[in-house]
Protein backbone atom coordinates (compact mmCIF):
# COMPACT_ATOMS: atom_id res chain seq x y z
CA UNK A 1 0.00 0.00 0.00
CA UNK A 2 1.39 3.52 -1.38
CA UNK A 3 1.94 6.16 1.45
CA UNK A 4 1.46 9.38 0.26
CA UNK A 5 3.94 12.44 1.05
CA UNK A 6 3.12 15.03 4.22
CA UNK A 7 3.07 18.35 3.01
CA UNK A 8 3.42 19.85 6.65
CA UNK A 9 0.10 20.32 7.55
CA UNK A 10 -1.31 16.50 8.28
CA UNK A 11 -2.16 16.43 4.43
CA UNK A 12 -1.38 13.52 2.19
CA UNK A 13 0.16 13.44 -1.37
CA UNK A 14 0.66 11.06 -3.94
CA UNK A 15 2.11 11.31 -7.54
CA UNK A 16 0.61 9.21 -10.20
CA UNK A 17 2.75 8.35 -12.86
CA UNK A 18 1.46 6.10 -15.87
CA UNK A 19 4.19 4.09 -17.68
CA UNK A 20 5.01 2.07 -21.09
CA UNK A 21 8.11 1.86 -22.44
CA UNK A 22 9.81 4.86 -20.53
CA UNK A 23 12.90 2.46 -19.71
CA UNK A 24 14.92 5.78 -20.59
CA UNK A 25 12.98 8.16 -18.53
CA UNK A 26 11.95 6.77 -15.54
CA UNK A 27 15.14 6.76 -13.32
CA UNK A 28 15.93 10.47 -13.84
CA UNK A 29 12.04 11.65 -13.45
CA UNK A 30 11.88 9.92 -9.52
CA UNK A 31 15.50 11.42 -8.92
CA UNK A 32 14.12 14.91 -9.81
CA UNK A 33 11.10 13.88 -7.56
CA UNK A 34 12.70 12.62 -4.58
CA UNK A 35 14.97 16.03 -5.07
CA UNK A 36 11.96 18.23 -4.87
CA UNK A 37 11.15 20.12 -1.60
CA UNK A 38 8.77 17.56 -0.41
CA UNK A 39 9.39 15.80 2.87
CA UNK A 40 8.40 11.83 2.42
CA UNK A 41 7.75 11.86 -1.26
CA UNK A 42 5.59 8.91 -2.66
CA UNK A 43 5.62 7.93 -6.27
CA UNK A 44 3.04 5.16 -7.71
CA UNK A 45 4.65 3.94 -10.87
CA UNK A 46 1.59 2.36 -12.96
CA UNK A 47 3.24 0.34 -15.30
CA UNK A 48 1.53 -1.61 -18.23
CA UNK A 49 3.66 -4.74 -18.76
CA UNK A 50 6.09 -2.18 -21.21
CA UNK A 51 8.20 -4.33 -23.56
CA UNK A 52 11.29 -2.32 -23.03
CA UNK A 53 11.86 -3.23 -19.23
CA UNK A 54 10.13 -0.19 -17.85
CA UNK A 55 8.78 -2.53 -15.46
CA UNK A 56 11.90 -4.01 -14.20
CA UNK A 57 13.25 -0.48 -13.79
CA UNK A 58 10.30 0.66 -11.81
CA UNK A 59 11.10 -2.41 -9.55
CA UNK A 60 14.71 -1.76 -8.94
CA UNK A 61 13.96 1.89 -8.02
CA UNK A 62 10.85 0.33 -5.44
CA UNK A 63 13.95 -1.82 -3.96
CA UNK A 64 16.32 0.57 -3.40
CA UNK A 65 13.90 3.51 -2.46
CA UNK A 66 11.16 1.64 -0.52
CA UNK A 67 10.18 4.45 1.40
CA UNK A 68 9.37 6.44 -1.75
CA UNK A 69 8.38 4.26 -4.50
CA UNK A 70 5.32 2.35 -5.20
CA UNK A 71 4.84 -0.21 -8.23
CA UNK A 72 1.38 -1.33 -9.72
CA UNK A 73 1.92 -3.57 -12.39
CA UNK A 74 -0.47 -4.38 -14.42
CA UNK A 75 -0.87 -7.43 -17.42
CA UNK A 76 -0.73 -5.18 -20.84
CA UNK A 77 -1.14 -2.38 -22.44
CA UNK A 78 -4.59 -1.23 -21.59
CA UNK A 79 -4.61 2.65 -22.68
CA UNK A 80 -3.87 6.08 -20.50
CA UNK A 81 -6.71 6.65 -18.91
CA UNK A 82 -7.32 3.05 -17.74
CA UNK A 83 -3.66 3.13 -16.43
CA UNK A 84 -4.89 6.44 -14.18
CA UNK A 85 -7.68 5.56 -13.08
CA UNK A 86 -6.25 2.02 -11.61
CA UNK A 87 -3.34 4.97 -9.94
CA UNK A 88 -5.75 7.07 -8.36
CA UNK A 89 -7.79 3.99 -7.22
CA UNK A 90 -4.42 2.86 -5.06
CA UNK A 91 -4.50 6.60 -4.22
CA UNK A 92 -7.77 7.32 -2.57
CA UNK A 93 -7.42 3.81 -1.03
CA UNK A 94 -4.08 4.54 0.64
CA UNK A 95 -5.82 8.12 2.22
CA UNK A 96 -4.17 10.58 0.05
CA UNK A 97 -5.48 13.90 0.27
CA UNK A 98 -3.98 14.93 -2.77
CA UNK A 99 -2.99 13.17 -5.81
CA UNK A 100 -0.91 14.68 -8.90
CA UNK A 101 -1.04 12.47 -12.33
CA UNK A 102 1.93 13.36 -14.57
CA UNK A 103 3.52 11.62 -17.51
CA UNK A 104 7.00 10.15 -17.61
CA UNK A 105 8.73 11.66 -20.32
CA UNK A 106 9.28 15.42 -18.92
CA UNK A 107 6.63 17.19 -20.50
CA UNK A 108 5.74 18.12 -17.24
CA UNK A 109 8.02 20.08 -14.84
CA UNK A 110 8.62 18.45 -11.41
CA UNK A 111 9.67 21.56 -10.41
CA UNK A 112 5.70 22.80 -10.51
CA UNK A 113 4.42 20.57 -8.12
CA UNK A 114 4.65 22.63 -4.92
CA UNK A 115 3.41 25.62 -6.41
CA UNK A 116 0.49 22.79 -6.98
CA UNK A 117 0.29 21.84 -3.78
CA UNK A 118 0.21 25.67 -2.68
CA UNK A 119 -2.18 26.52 -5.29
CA UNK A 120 -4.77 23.69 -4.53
CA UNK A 121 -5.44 24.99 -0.77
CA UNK A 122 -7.84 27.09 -2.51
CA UNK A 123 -9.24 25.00 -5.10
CA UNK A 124 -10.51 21.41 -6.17
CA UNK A 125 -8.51 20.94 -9.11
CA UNK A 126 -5.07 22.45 -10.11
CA UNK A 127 -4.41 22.41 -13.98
CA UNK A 128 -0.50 22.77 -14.92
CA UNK A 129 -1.66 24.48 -18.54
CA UNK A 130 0.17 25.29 -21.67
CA UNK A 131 -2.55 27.67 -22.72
CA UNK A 132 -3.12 30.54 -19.79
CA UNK A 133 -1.23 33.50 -19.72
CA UNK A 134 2.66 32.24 -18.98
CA UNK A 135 1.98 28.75 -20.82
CA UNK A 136 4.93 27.77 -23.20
CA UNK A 137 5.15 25.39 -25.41
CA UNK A 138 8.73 23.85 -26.40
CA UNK A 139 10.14 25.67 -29.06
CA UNK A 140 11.01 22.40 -31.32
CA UNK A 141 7.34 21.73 -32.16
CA UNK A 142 6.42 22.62 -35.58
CA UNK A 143 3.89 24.62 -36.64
CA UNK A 144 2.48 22.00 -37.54
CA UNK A 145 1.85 20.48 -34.22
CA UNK A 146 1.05 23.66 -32.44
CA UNK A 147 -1.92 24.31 -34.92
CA UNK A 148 -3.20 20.84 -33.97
CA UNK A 149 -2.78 20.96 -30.38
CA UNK A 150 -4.76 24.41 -30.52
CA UNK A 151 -7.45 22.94 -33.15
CA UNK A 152 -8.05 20.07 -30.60
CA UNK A 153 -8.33 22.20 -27.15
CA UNK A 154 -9.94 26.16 -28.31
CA UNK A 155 -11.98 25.18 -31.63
CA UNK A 156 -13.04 21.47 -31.13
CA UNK A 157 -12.82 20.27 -27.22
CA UNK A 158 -13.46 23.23 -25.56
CA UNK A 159 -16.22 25.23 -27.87
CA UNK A 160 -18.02 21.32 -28.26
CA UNK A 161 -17.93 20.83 -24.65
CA UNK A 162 -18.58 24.93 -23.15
CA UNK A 163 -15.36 24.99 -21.17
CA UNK A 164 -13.73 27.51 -19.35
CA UNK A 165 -10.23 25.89 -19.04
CA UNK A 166 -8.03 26.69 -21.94
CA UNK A 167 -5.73 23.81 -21.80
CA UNK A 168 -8.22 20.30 -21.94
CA UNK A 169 -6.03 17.91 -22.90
CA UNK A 170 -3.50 18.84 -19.97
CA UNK A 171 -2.40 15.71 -18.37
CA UNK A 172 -0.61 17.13 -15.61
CA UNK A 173 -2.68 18.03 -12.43
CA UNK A 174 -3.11 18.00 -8.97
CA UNK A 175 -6.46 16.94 -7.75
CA UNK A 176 -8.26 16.84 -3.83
CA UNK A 177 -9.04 13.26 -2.43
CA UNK A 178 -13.19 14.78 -2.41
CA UNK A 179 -12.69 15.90 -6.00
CA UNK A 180 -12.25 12.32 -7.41
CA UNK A 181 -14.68 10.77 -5.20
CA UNK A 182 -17.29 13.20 -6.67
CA UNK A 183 -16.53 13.11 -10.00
CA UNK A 184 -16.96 8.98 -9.69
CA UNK A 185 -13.83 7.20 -11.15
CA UNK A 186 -16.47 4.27 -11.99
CA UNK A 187 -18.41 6.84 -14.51
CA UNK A 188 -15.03 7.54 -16.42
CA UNK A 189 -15.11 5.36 -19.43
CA UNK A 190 -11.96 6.70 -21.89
CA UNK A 191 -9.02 4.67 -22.52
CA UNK A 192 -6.68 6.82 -24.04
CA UNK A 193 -5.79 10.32 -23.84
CA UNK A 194 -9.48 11.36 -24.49
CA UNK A 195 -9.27 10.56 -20.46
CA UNK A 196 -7.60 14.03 -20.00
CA UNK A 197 -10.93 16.06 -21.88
CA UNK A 198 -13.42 13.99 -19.75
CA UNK A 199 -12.09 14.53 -16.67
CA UNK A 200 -11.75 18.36 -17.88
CA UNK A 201 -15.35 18.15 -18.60
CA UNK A 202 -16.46 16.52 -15.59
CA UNK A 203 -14.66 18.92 -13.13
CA UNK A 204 -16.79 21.54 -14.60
CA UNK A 205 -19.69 20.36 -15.50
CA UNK A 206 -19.76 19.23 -11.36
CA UNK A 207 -19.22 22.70 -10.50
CA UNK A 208 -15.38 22.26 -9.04
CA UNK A 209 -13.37 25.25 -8.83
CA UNK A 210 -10.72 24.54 -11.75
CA UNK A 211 -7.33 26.59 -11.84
CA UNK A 212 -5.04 26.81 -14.39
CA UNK A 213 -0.98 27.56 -13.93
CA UNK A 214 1.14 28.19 -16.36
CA UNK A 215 4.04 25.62 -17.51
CA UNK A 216 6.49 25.01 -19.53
CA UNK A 217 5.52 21.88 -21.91
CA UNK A 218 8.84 20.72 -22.73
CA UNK A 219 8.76 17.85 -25.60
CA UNK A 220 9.93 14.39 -24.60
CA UNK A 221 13.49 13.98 -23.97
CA UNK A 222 13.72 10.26 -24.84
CA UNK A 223 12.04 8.03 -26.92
CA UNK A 224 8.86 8.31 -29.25
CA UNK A 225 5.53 9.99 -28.95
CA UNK A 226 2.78 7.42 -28.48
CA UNK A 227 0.17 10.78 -29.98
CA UNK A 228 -0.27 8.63 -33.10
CA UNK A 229 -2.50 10.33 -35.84
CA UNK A 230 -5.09 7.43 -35.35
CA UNK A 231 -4.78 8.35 -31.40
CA UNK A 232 -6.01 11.90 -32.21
CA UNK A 233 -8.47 10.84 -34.38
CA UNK A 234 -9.93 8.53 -31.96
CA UNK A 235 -9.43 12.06 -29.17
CA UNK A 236 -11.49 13.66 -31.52
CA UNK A 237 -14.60 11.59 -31.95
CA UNK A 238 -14.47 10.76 -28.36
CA UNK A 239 -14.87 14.64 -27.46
CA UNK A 240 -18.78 13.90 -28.68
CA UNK A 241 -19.32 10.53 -26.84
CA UNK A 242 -18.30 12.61 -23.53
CA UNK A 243 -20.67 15.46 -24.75
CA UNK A 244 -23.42 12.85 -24.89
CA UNK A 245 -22.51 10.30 -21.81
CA UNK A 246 -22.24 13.11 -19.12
CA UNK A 247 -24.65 15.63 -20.27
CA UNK A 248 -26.81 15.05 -17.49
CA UNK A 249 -23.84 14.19 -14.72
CA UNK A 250 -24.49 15.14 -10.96
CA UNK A 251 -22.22 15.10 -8.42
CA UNK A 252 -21.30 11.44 -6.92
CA UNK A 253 -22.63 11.45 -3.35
CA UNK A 254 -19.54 12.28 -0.48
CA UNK A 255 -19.24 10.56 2.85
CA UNK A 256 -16.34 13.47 3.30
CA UNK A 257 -17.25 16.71 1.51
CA UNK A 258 -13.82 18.60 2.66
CA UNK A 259 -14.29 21.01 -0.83
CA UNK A 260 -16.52 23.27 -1.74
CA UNK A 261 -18.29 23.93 -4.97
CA UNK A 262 -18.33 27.16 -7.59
CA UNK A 263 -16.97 26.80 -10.55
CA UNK A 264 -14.28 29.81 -11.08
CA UNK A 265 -11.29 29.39 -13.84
């Protein structure tokens, strides 16, 4: 059972990170981690059975760092958001008060997270976004890519869907333990990264409070981009099967209610 990190004031924090094939990656991310600011820092490494020896890797790091790694293995590739919500399952059943999902491959600054953990004090759901005021992207993309990445979040996720956030296919945020229990990780039914938009939607359409810092999205350092052009086709089409599956989503019912509602951006 994960333990999650103390943040000082009796609060509990765990980092979700999803993994396949990030054999390259993964020892350098939990050094950066474990060098952060954070007292007792607890990782949960959700690996999918990655051909590469991600797994194994994960494992050594659990054996020599026992007091700040976690492993979940699981038996194949089973897509993103599957791989999350089996994390933040572990999570809210190890007590964590917090829990911050992230991706392996540095596209999302370590260095963020305690402004995160400052910054969610005040709200339900802390966004690290490319696309509010301060947002960068890394210089190396193409135009290419940038044009798609704001196609898919301002013109076709967030206009389809009546959001307020900027940046809906962020993957990197920092959510309250009474957040996820009333958004219902059972009613959450993408696989891939069309996990990131309904969980976007969700948070408001629920009425959480929803803030948005800005980050620097630095492109992977190692290895290949699994953001496939079938994988954003399949983002796409998915945007309108969250549209129609949640349109009439209430709140899950809370046994601990510890945030309240508004929806602010």
């Amino acid at each position: 059972m994960p333990f999650p990190i103390s943040t000082g004031d009796g609060s509990q924090v765990l980092v979700v990170i999803p993994t396949y094939n990030e054999v390259d990656n993964l020892s350098t991310l939990v050094a950066e981690l474990r060098a952060l600011e954070a007292p007792d820092l607890r990782i949960l490494i959700v690996d999918d059975n990655s051909p590469d020896g991600t797994g194994q890797v994960a494992d050594d790091l659990a054996a020599r760092f026992p007091d700040d790694v976690e492993v979940q293995h699981r038996p194949g590739k089973q897509g993103l958001g599957r791989a999350y919500l089996a994390g933040f399952a572990r999570a809210l059943e190890a007590g964590a008060d917090y829990v911050i999902q992230m991706d392996a491959d540095f596209s999302h600054p370590p260095r963020a997270i305690p402004v995160m953990l400052e910054e969610i004090k005040r709200c339900d759901v802390v966004v690290g976004s490319r696309y509010v005021p301060g947002g960068e992207l890394d210089e190396r993309w193409s135009w290419w890519r940038r044009f798609l990445s704001w196609w898919a979040n301002e013109v076709w996720s967030r206009r389809i869907l009546g959001l307020k956030a900027r940046d809906i296919t962020a993957g990197f945020k920092c959510w309250r333990r009474s957040t996820l229990l009333g958004i219902g990780l059972d009613r959450v039914r993408s696989d891939g990264y069309a996990f990131q938009v309904e969980m976007a939607y969700l948070s408001e359409k629920l009425g959480y409070r929803v803030k948005e810092i800005p980050i620097y999205f630095e492109d992977r350092r190692i290895g290949k981009s699994k953001m496939t052009v079938p994988v954003k086709l399949q983002g796409a089409v998915d945007v309108l099967r969250i549209l129609a599956r949640h349109r009439n989503a209430r709140p899950t019912p809370l046994l601990d209610t510890d945030s309240a509602k508004g929806s602010s951006v």
